[in-house]
N, C-alpha and C. Protein backbone atom coordinates (compact mmCIF):
# COMPACT_ATOMS: atom_id res chain seq x y z
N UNK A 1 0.83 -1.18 0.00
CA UNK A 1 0.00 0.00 0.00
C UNK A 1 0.87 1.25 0.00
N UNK A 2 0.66 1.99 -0.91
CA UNK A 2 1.45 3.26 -1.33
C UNK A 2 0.81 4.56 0.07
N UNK A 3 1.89 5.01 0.64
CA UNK A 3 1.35 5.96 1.24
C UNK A 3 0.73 7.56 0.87
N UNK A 4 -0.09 7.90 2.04
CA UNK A 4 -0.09 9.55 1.24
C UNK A 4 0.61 9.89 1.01
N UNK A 5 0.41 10.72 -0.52
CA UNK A 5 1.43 11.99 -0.50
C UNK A 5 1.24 13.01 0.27
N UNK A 6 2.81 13.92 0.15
CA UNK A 6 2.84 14.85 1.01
C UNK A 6 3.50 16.10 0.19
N UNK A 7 3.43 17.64 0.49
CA UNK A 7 3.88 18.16 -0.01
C UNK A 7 5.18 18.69 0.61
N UNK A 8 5.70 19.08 -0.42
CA UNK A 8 7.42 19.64 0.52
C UNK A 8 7.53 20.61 1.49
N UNK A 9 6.41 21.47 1.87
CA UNK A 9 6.44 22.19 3.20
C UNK A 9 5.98 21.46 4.17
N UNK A 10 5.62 20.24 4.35
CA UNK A 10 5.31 19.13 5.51
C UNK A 10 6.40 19.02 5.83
N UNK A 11 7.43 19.16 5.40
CA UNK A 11 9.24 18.52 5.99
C UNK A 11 10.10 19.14 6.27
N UNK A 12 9.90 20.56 5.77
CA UNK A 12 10.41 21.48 5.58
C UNK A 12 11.33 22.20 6.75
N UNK A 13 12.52 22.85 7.13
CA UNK A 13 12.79 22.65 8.39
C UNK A 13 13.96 23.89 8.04
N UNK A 14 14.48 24.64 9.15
CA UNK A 14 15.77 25.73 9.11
C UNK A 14 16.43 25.22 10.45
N UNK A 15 17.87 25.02 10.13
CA UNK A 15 18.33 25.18 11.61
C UNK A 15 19.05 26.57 11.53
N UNK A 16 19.49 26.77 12.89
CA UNK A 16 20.28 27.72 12.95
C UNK A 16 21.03 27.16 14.09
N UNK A 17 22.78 28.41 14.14
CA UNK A 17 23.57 27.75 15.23
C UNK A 17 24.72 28.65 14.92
N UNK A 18 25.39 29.22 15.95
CA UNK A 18 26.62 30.62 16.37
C UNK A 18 27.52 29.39 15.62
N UNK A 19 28.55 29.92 14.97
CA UNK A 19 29.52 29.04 14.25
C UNK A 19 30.89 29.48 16.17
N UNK A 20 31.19 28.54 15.89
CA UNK A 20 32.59 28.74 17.57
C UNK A 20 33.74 28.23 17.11
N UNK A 21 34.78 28.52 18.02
CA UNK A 21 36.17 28.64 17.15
C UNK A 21 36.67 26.24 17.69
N UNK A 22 35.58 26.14 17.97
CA UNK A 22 36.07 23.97 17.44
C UNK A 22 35.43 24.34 16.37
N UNK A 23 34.94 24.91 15.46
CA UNK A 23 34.17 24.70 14.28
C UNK A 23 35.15 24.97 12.74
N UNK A 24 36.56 25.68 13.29
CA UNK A 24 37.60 25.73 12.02
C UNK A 24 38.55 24.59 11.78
N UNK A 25 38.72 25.21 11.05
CA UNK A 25 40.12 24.72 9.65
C UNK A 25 41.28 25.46 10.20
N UNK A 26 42.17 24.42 9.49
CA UNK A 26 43.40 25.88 9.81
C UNK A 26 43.50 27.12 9.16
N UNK A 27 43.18 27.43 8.16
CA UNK A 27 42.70 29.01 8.10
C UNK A 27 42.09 29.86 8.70
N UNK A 28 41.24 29.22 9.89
CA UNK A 28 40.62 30.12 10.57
C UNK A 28 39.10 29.99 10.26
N UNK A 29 38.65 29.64 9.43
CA UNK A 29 37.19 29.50 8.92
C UNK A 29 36.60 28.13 9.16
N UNK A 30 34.99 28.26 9.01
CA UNK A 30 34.59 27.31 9.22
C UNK A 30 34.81 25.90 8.56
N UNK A 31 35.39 24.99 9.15
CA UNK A 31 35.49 23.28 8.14
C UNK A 31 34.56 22.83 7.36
N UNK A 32 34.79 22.91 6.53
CA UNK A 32 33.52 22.03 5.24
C UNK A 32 33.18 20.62 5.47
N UNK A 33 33.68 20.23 6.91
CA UNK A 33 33.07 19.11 7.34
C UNK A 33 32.03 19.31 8.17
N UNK A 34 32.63 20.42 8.83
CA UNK A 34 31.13 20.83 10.00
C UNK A 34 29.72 21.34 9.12
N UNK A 35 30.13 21.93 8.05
CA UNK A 35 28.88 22.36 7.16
C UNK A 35 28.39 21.09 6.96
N UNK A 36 29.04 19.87 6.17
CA UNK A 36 28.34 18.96 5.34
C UNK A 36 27.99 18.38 6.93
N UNK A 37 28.65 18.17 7.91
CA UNK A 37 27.63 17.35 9.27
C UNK A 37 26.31 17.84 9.30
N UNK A 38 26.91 18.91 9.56
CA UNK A 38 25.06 19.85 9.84
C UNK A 38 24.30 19.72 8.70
N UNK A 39 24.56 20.03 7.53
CA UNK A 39 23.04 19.75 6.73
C UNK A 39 22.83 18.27 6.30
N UNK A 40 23.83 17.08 6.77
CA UNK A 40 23.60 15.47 6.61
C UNK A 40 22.37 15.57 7.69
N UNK A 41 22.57 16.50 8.83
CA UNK A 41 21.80 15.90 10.25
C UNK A 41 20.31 16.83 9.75
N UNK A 42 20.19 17.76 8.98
CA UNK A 42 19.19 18.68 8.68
C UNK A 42 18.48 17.47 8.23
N UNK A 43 18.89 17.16 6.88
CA UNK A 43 18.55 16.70 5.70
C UNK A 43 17.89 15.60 6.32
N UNK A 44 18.64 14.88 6.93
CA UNK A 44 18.17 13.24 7.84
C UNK A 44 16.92 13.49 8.70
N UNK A 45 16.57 14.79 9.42
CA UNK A 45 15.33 14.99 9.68
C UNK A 45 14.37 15.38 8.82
N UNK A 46 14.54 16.03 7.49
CA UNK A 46 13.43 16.53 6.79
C UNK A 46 13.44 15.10 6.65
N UNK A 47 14.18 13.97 5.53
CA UNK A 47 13.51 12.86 5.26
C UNK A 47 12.58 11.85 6.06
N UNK A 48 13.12 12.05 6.93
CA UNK A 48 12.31 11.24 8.01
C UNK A 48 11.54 11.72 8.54
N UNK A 49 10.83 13.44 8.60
CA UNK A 49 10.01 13.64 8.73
C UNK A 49 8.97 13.27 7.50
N UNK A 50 9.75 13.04 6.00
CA UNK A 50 8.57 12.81 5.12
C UNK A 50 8.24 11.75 5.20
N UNK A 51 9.31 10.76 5.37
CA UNK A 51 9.13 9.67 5.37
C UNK A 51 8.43 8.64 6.51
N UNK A 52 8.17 9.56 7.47
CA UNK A 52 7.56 9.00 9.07
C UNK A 52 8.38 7.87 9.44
N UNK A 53 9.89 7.60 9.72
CA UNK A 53 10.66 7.38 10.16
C UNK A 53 11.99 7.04 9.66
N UNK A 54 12.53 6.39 10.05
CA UNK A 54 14.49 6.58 10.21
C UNK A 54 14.49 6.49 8.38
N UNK A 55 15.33 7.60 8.17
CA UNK A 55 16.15 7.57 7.07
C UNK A 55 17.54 7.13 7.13
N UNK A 56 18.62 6.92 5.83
CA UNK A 56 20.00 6.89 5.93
C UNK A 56 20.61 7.41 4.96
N UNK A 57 21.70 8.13 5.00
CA UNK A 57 22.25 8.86 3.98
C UNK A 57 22.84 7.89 3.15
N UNK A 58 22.90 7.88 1.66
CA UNK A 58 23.49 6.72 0.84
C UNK A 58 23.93 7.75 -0.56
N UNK A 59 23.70 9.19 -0.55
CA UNK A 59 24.67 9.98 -1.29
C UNK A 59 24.23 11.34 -1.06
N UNK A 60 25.72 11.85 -1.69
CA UNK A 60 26.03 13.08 -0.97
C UNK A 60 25.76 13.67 -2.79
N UNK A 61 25.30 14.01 -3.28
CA UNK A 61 24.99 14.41 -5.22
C UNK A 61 25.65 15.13 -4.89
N UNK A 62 25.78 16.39 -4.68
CA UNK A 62 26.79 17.51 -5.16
C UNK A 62 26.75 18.44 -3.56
N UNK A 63 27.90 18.98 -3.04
CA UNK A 63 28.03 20.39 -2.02
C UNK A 63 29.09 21.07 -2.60
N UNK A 64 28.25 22.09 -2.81
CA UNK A 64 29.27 23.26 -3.10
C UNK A 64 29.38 24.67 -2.43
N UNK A 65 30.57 24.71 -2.10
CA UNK A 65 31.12 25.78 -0.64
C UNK A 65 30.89 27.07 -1.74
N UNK A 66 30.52 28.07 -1.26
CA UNK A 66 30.35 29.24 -1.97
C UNK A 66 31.66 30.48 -1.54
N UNK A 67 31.45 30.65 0.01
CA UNK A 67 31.97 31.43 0.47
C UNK A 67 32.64 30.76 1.61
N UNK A 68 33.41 31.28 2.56
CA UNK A 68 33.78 30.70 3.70
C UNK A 68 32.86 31.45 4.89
N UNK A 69 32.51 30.51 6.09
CA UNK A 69 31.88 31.04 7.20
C UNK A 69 32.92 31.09 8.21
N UNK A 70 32.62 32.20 8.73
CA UNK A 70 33.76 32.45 9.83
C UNK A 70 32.92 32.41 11.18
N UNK A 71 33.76 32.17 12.49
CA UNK A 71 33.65 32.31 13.15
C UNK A 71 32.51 33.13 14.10
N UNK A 72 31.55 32.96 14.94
CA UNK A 72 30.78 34.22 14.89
C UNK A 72 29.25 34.57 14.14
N UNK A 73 29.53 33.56 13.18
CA UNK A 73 28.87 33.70 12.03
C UNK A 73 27.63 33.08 12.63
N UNK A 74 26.55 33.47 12.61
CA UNK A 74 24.96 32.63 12.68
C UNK A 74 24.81 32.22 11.21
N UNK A 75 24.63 31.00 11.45
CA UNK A 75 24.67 30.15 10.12
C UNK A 75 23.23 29.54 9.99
N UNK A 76 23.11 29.49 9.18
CA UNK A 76 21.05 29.10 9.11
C UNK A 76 20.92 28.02 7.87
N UNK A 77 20.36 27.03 8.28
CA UNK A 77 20.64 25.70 7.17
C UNK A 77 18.98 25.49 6.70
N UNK A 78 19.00 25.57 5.57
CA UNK A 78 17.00 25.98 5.13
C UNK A 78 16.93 24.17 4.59
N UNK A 79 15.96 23.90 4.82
CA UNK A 79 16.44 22.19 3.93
C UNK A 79 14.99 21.63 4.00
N UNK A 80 14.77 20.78 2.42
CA UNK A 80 13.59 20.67 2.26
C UNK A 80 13.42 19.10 1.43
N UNK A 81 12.94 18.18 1.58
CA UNK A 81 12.62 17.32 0.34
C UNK A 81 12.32 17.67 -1.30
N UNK A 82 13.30 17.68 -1.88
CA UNK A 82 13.20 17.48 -3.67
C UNK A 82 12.56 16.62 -4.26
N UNK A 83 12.89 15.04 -4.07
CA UNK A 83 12.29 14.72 -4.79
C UNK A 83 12.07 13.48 -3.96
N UNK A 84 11.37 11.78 -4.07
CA UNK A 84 10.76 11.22 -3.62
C UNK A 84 10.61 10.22 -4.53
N UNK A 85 10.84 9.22 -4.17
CA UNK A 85 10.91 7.55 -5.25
C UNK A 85 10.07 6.94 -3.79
N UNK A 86 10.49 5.31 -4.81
CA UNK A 86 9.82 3.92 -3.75
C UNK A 86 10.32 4.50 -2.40
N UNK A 87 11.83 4.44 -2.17
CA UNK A 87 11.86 4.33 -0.94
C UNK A 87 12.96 5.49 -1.00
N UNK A 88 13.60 5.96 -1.66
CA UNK A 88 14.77 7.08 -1.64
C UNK A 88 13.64 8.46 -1.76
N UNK A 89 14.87 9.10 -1.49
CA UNK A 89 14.71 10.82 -1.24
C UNK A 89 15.58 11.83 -1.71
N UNK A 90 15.52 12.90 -2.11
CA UNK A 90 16.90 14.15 -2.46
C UNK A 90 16.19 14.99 -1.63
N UNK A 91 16.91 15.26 -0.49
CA UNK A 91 16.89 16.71 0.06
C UNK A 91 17.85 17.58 -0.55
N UNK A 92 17.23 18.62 -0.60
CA UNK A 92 18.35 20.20 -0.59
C UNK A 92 18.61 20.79 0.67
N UNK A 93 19.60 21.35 0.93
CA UNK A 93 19.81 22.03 1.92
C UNK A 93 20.99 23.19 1.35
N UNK A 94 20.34 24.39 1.66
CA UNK A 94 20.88 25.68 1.12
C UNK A 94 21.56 26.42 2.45
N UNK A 95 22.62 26.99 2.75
CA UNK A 95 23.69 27.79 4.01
C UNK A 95 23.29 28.70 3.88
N UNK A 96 22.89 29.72 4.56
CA UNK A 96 22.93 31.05 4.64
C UNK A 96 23.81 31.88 6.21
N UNK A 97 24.17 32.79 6.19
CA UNK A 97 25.37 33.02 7.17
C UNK A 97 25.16 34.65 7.30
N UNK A 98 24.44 34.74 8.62
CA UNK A 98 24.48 36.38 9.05
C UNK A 98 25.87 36.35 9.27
N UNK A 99 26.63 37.50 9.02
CA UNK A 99 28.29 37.95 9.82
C UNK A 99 27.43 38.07 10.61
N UNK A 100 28.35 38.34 11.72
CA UNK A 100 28.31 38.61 13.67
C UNK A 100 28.71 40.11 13.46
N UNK A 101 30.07 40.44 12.46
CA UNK A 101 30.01 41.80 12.72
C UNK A 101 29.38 42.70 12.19
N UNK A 102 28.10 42.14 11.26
CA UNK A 102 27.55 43.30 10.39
C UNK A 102 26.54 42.97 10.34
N UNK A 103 25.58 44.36 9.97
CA UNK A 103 24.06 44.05 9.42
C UNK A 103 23.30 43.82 8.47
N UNK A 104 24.50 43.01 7.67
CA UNK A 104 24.41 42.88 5.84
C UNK A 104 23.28 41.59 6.08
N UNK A 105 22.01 42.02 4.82
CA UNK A 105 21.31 40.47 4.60
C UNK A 105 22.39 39.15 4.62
N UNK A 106 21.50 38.16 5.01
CA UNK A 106 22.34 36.77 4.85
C UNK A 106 22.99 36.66 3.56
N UNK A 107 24.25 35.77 3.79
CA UNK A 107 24.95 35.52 2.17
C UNK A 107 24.62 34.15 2.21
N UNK A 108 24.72 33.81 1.14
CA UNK A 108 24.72 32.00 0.74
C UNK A 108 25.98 31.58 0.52
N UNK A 109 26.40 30.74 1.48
CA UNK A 109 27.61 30.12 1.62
C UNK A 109 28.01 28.80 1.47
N UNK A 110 26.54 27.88 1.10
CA UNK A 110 27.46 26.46 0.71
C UNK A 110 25.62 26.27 0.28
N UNK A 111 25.32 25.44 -0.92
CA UNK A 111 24.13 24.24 -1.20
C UNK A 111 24.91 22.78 -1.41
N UNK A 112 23.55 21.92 -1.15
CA UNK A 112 24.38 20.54 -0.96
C UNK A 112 22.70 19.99 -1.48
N UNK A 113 22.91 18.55 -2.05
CA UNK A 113 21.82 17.83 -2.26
C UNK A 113 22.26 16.28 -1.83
N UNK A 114 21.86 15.51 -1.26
CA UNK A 114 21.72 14.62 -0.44
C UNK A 114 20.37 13.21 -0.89
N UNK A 115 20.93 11.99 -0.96
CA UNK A 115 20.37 11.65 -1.11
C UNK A 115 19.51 10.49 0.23
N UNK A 116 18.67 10.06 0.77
CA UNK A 116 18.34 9.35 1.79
C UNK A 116 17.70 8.36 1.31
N UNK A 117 17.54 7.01 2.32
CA UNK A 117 16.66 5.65 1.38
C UNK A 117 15.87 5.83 3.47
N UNK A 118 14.48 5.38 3.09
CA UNK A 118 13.71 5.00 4.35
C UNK A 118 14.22 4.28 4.58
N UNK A 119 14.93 3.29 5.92
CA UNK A 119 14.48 1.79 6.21
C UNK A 119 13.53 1.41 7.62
N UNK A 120 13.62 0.21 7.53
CA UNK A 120 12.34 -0.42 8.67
C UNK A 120 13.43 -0.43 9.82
N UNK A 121 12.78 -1.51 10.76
CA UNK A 121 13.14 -2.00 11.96
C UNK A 121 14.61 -3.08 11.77
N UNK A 122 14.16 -3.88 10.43
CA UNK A 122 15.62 -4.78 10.42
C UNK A 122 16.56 -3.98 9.14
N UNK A 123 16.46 -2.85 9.15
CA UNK A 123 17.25 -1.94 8.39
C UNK A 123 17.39 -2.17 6.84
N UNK A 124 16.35 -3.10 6.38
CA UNK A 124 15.81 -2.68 4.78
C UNK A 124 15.16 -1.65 4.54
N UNK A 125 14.67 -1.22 3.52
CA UNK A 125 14.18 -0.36 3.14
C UNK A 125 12.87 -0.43 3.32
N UNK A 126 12.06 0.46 2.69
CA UNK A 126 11.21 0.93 3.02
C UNK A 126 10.10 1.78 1.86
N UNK A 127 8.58 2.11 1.88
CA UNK A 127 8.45 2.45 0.92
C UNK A 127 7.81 4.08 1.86
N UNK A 128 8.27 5.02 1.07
CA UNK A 128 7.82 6.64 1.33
C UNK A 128 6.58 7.45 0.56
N UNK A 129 5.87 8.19 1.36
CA UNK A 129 5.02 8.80 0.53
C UNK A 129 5.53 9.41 -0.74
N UNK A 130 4.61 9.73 -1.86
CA UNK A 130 5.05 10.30 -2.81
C UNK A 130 5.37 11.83 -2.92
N UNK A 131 5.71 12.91 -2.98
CA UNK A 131 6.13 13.59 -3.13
C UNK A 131 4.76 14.78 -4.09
N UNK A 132 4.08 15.32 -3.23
CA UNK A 132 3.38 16.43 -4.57
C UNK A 132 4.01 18.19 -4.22
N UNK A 133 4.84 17.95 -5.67
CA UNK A 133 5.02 19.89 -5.32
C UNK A 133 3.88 20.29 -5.47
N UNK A 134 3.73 21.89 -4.88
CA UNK A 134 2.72 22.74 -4.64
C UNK A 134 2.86 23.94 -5.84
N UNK A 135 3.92 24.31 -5.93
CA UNK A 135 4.35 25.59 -6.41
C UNK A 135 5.33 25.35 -7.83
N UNK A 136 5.67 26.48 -8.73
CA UNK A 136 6.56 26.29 -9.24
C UNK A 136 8.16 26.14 -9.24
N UNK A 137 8.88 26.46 -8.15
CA UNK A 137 10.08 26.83 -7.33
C UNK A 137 9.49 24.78 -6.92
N UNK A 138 8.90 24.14 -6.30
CA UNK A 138 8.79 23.11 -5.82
C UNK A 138 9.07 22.20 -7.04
N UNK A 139 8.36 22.48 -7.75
CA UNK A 139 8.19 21.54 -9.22
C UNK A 139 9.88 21.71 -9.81
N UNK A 140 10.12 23.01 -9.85
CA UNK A 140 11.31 23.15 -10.45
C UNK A 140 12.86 22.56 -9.96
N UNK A 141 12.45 22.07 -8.48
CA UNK A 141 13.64 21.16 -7.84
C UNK A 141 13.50 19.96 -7.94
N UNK A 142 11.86 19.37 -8.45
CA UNK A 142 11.60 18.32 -8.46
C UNK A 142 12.15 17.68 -9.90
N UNK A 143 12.35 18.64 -11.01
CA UNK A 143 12.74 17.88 -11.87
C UNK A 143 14.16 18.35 -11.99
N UNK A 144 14.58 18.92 -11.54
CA UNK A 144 16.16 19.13 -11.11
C UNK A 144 16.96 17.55 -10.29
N UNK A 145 16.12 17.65 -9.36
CA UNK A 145 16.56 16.31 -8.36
C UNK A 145 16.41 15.30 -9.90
N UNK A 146 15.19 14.92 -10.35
CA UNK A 146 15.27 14.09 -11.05
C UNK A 146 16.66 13.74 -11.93
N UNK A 147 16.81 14.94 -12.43
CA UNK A 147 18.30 15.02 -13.56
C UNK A 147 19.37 14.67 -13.20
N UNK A 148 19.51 14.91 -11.60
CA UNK A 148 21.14 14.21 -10.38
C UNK A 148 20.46 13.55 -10.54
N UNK A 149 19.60 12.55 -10.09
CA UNK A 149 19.38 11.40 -10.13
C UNK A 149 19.59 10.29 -11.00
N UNK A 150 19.43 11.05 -12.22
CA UNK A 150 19.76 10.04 -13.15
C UNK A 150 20.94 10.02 -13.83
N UNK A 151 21.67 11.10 -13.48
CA UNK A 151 23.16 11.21 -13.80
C UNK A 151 24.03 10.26 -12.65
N UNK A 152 23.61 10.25 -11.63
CA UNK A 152 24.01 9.16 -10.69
C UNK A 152 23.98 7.85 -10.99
N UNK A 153 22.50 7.35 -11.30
CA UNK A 153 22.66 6.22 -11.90
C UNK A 153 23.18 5.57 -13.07
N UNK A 154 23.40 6.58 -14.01
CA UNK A 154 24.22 6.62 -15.11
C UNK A 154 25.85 6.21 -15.05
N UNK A 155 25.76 7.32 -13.83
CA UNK A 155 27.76 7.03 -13.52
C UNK A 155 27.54 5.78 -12.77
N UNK A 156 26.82 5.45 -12.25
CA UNK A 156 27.26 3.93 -10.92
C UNK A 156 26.89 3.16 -12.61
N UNK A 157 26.23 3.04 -13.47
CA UNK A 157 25.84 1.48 -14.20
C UNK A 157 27.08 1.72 -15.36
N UNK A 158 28.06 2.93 -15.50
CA UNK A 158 28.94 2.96 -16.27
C UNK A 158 30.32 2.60 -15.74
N UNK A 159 29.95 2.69 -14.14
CA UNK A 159 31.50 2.10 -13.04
C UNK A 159 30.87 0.87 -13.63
N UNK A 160 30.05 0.11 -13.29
CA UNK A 160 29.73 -1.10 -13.13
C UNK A 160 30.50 -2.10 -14.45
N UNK A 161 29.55 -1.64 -15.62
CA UNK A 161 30.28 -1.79 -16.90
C UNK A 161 31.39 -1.78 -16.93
N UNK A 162 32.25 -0.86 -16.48
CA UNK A 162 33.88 -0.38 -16.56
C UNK A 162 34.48 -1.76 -16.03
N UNK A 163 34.09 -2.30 -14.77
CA UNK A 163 34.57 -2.88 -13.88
C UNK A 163 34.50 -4.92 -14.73
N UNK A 164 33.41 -4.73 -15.39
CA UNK A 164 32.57 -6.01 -15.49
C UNK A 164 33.56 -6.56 -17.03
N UNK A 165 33.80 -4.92 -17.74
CA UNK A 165 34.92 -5.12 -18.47
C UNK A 165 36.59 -5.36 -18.59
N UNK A 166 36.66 -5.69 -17.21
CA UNK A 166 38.33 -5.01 -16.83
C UNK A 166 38.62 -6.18 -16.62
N UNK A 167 39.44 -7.23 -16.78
CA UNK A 167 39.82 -8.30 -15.93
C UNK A 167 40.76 -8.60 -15.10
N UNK A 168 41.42 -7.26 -14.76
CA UNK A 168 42.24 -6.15 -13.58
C UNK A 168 41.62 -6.16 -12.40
N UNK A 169 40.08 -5.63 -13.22
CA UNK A 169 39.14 -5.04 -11.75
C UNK A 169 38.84 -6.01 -10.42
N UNK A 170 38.96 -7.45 -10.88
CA UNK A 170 38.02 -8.82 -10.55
C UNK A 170 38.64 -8.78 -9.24
């Protein structure tokens, strides 16, 4: 039995959080590991809020650092469900970063898209509601996600091939 659908503001979620000086690199700025933690842990609640329980991360599609966040910085992680299969998911999750020392609008400092699969109790999968955008901005990530998506599967069935051809690879 296929569940309800849901629309992408049912999941929809912002964190926020003071960036502190365990949060750098040696340059001084924030680590692009602490970004990708925080929107893996965003992302892992929107899905599982769509999904009405435990998600798992099984790809990271694309993060790309824009700017650096410094120190100080109130960092605000906006993150929403894209798109929605049997049992997988693409969240987005977009950075935005007040400075501490100024009163400039937020900048955008890193997007990332993420992929999640539901599973059960003995950690198979699972099947998720379907996904209805509302809006055009909704629709328009929905067939975006679609396009990583299938460029993903494209590159994993062309490793596969690569590999199935190699008699190196075995």
């Amino acid at each position: 039995m296929t569940p309800a659908g849901k629309a992408p503001e049912e999941s929809r979620l912002t964190l926020s959080q003071i960036m502190g000086a365990t949060d750098t690199n040696l340059l001084g700025t924030v680590h692009g590991g602490v970004l990708m933690r925080l929107a893996d842990s965003l992302a892992g609640v929107v899905t599982a809020r769509h999904s009405g329980g435990p998600t798992v991360t099984v790809a990271i599609d694309e993060m790309v650092f824009v700017t650096p966040v410094q120190v100080g910085d109130v960092l605000h992680l906006h993150s929403q469900v894209n798109w929605a299969g049997t049992s997988s998911m693409e969240a987005g999750v977009r950075l935005m970063a007040d400075r501490w020392d100024r009163t400039d609008p937020p900048i955008h400092v890193a997007s990332a898209y993420l992929v999640f699969v539901a599973v059960d109790e003995e950690g198979g999968s699972r099947q998720v509601p379907p996904l209805l955008p509302q809006t055009e901005e909704e629709r328009r990530r929905f067939r975006e996600a679609e396009i990583r998506r299938s460029h993903r599967l494209a590159r994993r069935d062309a490793i596969v091939n690569s590999r199935a051809n190699d008699p190196e690879s075995a």
